[in-house]
C-alpha atoms as a PDB file:
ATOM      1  CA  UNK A   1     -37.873  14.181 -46.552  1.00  0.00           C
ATOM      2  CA  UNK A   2     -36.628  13.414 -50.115  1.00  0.00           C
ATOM      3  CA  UNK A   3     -33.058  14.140 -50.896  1.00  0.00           C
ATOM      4  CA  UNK A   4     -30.896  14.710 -54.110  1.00  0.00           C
ATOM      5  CA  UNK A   5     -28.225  12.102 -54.579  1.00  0.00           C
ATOM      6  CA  UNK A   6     -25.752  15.326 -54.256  1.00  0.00           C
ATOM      7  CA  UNK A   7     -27.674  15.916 -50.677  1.00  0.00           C
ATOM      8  CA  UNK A   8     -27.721  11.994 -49.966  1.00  0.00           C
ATOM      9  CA  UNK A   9     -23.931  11.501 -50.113  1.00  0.00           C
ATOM     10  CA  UNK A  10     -22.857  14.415 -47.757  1.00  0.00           C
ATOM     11  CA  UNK A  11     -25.208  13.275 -45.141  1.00  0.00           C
ATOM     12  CA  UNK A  12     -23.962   9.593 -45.338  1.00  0.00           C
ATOM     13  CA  UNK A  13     -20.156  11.420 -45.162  1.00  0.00           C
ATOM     14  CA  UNK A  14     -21.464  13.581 -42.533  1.00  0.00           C
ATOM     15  CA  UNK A  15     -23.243  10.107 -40.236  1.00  0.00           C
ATOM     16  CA  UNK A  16     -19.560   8.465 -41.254  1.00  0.00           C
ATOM     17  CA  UNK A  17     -17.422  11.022 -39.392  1.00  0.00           C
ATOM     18  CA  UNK A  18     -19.986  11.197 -36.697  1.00  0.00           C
ATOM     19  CA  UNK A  19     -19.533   7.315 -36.253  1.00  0.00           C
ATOM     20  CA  UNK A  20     -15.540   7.681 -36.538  1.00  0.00           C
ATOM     21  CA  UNK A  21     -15.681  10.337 -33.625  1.00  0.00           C
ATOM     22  CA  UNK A  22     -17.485   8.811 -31.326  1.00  0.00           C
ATOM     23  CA  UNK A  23     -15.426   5.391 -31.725  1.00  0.00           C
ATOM     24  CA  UNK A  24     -12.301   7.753 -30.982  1.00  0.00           C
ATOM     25  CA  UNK A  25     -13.844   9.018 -28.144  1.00  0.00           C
ATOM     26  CA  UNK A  26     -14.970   5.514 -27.165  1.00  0.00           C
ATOM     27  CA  UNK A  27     -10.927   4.906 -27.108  1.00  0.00           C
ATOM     28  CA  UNK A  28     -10.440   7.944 -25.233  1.00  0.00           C
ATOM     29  CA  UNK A  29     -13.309   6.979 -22.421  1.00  0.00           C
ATOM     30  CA  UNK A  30     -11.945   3.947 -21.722  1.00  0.00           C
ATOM     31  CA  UNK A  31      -8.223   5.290 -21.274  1.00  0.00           C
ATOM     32  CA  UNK A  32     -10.299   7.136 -18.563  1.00  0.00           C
ATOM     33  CA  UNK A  33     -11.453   3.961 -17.337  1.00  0.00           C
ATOM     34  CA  UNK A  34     -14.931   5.699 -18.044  1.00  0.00           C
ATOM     35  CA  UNK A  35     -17.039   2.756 -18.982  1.00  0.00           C
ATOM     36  CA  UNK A  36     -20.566   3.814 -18.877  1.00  0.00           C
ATOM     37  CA  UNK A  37     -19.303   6.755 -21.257  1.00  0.00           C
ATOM     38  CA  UNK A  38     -17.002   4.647 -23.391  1.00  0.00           C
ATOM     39  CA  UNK A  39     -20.432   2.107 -23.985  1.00  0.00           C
ATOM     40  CA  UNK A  40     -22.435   5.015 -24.364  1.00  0.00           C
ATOM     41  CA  UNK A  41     -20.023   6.394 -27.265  1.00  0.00           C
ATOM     42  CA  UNK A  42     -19.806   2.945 -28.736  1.00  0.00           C
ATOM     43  CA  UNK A  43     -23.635   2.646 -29.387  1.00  0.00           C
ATOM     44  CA  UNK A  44     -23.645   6.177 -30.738  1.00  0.00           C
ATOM     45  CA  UNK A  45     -20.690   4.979 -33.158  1.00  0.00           C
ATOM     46  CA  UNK A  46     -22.616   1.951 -34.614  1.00  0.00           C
ATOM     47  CA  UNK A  47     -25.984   3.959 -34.429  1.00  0.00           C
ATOM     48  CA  UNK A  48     -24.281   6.440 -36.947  1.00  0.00           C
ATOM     49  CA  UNK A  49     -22.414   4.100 -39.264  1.00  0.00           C
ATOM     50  CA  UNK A  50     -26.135   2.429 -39.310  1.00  0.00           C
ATOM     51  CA  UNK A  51     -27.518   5.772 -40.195  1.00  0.00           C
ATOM     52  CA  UNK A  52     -24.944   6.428 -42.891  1.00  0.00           C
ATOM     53  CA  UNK A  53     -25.648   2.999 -44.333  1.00  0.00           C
ATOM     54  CA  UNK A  54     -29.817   3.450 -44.204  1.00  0.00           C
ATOM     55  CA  UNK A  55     -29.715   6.892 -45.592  1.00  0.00           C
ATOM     56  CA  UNK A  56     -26.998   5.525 -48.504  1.00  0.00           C
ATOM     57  CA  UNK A  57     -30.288   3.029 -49.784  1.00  0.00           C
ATOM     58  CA  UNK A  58     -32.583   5.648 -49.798  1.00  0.00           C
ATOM     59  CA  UNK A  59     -34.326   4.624 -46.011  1.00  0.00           C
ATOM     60  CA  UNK A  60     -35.351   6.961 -43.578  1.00  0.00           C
ATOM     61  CA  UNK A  61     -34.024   7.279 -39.957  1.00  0.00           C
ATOM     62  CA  UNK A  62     -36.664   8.649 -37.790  1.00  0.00           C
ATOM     63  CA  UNK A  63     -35.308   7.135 -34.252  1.00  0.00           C
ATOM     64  CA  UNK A  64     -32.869   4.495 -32.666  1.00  0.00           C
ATOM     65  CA  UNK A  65     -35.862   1.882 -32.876  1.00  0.00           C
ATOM     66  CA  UNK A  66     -36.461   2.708 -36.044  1.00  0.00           C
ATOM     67  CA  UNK A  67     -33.247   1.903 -37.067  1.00  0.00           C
ATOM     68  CA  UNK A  68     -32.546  -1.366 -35.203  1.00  0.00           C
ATOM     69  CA  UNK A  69     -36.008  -2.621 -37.294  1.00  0.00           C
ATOM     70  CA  UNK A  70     -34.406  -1.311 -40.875  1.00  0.00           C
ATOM     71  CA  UNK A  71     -31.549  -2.676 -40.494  1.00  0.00           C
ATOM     72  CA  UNK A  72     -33.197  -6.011 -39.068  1.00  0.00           C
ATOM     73  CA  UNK A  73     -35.207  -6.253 -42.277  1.00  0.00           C
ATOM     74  CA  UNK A  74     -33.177  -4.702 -44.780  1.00  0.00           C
ATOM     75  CA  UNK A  75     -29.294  -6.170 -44.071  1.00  0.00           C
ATOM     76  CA  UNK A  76     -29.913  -8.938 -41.356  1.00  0.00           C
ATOM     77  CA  UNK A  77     -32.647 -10.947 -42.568  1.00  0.00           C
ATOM     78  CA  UNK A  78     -31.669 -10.770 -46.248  1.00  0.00           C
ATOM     79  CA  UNK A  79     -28.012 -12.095 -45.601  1.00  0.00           C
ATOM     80  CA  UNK A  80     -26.211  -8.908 -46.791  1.00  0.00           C
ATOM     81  CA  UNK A  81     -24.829  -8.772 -43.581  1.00  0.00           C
ATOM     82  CA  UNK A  82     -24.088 -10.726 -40.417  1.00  0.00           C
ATOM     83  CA  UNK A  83     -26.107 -11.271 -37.878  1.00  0.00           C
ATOM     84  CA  UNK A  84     -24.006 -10.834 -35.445  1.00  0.00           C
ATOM     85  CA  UNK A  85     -23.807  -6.961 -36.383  1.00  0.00           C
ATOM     86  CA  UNK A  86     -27.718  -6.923 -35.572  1.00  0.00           C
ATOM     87  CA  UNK A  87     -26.778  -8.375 -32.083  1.00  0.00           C
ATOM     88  CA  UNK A  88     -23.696  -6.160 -31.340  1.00  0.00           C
ATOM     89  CA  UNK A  89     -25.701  -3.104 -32.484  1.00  0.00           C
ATOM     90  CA  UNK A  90     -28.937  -4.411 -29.996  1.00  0.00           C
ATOM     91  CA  UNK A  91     -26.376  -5.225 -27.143  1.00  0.00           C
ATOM     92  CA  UNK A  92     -24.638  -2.189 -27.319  1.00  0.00           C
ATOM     93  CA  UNK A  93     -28.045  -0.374 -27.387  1.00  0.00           C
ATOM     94  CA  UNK A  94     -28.892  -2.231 -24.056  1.00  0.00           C
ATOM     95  CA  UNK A  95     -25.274  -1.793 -22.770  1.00  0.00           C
ATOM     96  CA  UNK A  96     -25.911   1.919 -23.286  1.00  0.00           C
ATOM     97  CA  UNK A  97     -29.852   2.365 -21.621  1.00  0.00           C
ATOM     98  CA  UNK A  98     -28.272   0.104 -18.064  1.00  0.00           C
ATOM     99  CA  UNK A  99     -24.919   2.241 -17.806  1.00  0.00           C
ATOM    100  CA  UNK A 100     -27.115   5.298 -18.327  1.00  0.00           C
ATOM    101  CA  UNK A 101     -30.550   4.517 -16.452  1.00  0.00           C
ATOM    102  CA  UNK A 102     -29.564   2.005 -14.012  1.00  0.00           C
ATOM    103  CA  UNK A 103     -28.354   3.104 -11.211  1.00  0.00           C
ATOM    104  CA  UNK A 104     -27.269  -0.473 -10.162  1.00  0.00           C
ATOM    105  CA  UNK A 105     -25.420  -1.407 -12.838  1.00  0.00           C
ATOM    106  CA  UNK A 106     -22.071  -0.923 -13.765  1.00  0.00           C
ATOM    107  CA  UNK A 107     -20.593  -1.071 -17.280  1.00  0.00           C
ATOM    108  CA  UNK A 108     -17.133  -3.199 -17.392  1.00  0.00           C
ATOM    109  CA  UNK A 109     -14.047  -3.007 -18.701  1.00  0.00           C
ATOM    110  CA  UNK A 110     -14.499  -6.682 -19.380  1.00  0.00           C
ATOM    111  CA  UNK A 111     -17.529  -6.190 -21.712  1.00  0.00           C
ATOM    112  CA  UNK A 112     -16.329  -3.506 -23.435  1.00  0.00           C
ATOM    113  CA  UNK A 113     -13.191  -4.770 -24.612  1.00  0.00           C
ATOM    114  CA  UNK A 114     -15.135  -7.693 -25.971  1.00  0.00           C
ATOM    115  CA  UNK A 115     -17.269  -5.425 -27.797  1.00  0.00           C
ATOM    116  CA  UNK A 116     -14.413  -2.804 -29.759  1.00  0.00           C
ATOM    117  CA  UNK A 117     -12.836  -4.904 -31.986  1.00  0.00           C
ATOM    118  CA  UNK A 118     -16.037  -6.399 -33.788  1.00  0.00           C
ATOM    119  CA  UNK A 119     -17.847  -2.890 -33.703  1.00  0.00           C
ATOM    120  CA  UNK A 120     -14.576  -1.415 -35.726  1.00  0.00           C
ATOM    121  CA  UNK A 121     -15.258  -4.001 -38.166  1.00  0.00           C
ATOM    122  CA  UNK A 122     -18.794  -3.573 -38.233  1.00  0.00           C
ATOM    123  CA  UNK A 123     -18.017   0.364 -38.722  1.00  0.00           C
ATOM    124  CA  UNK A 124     -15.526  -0.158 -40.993  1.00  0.00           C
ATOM    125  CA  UNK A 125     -17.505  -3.332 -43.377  1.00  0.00           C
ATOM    126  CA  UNK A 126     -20.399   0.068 -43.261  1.00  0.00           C
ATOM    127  CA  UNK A 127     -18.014   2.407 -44.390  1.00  0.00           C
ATOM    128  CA  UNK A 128     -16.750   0.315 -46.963  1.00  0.00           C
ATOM    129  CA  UNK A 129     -20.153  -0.629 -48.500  1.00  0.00           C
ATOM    130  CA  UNK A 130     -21.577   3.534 -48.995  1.00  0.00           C
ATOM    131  CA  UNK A 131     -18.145   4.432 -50.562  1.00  0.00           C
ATOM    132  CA  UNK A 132     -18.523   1.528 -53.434  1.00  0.00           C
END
């Protein structure tokens, strides 16, 4: 799908909000000592602040592996960003699939405290480079 720069910018906007709400309701989930949710809502946070960032240089987002691969190739490898966002963003993915799908494990508060400040950044260092 090709879109007009017009059409391009509301939909990074658009991914940008989507990636500010589910941070806030990250916050929110953990209050509720919710931690399977909370993770859960973090991935989807970086997972749209990714999508806001692909879809800004003119790359498609066609699925959550898709994306982890783009923004391998395209910010990770080339140095525009750190590397360490590529391995919050693949942690948080993996975080996400065992608090969902595996019944045996449990999410902790622990982890996921270690994980919000550097995915704020991460969101935030996004944010910053589509509104340039």
């Amino acid at each position: 799908m090709s879109l007009s720069e017009e059409e391009r910018a509301i939909v990074v906007e658009l991914e940008l909000e989507k990636a500010q709400v589910a941070y806030n309701e990250t916050i929110w989930l953990m209050e509720k000592e919710s931690w399977s949710g909370a993770a859960g809502r973090l991935y989807y946070a970086l997972f749209h602040a990714v999508s806001a960032l692909l879809v800004h240089d003119h790359h498609s987002v066609n699925s959550h592996k898709g994306s982890h691969i783009l923004f391998g190739n395209y910010y990770m490898k080339t140095g525009l960003l750190p590397k360490t966002y590529g391995e919050l963003y693949s942690q948080m993915e993996s975080i996400r699939e065992e608090g969902e799908y595996n019944c045996t494990y449990k999410v902790t508060q622990n982890e996921l405290q270690q994980k919000l400040v550097p995915a704020k950044k991460m969101i935030d260092t996004i944010a910053a480079m589509v509104k340039k």
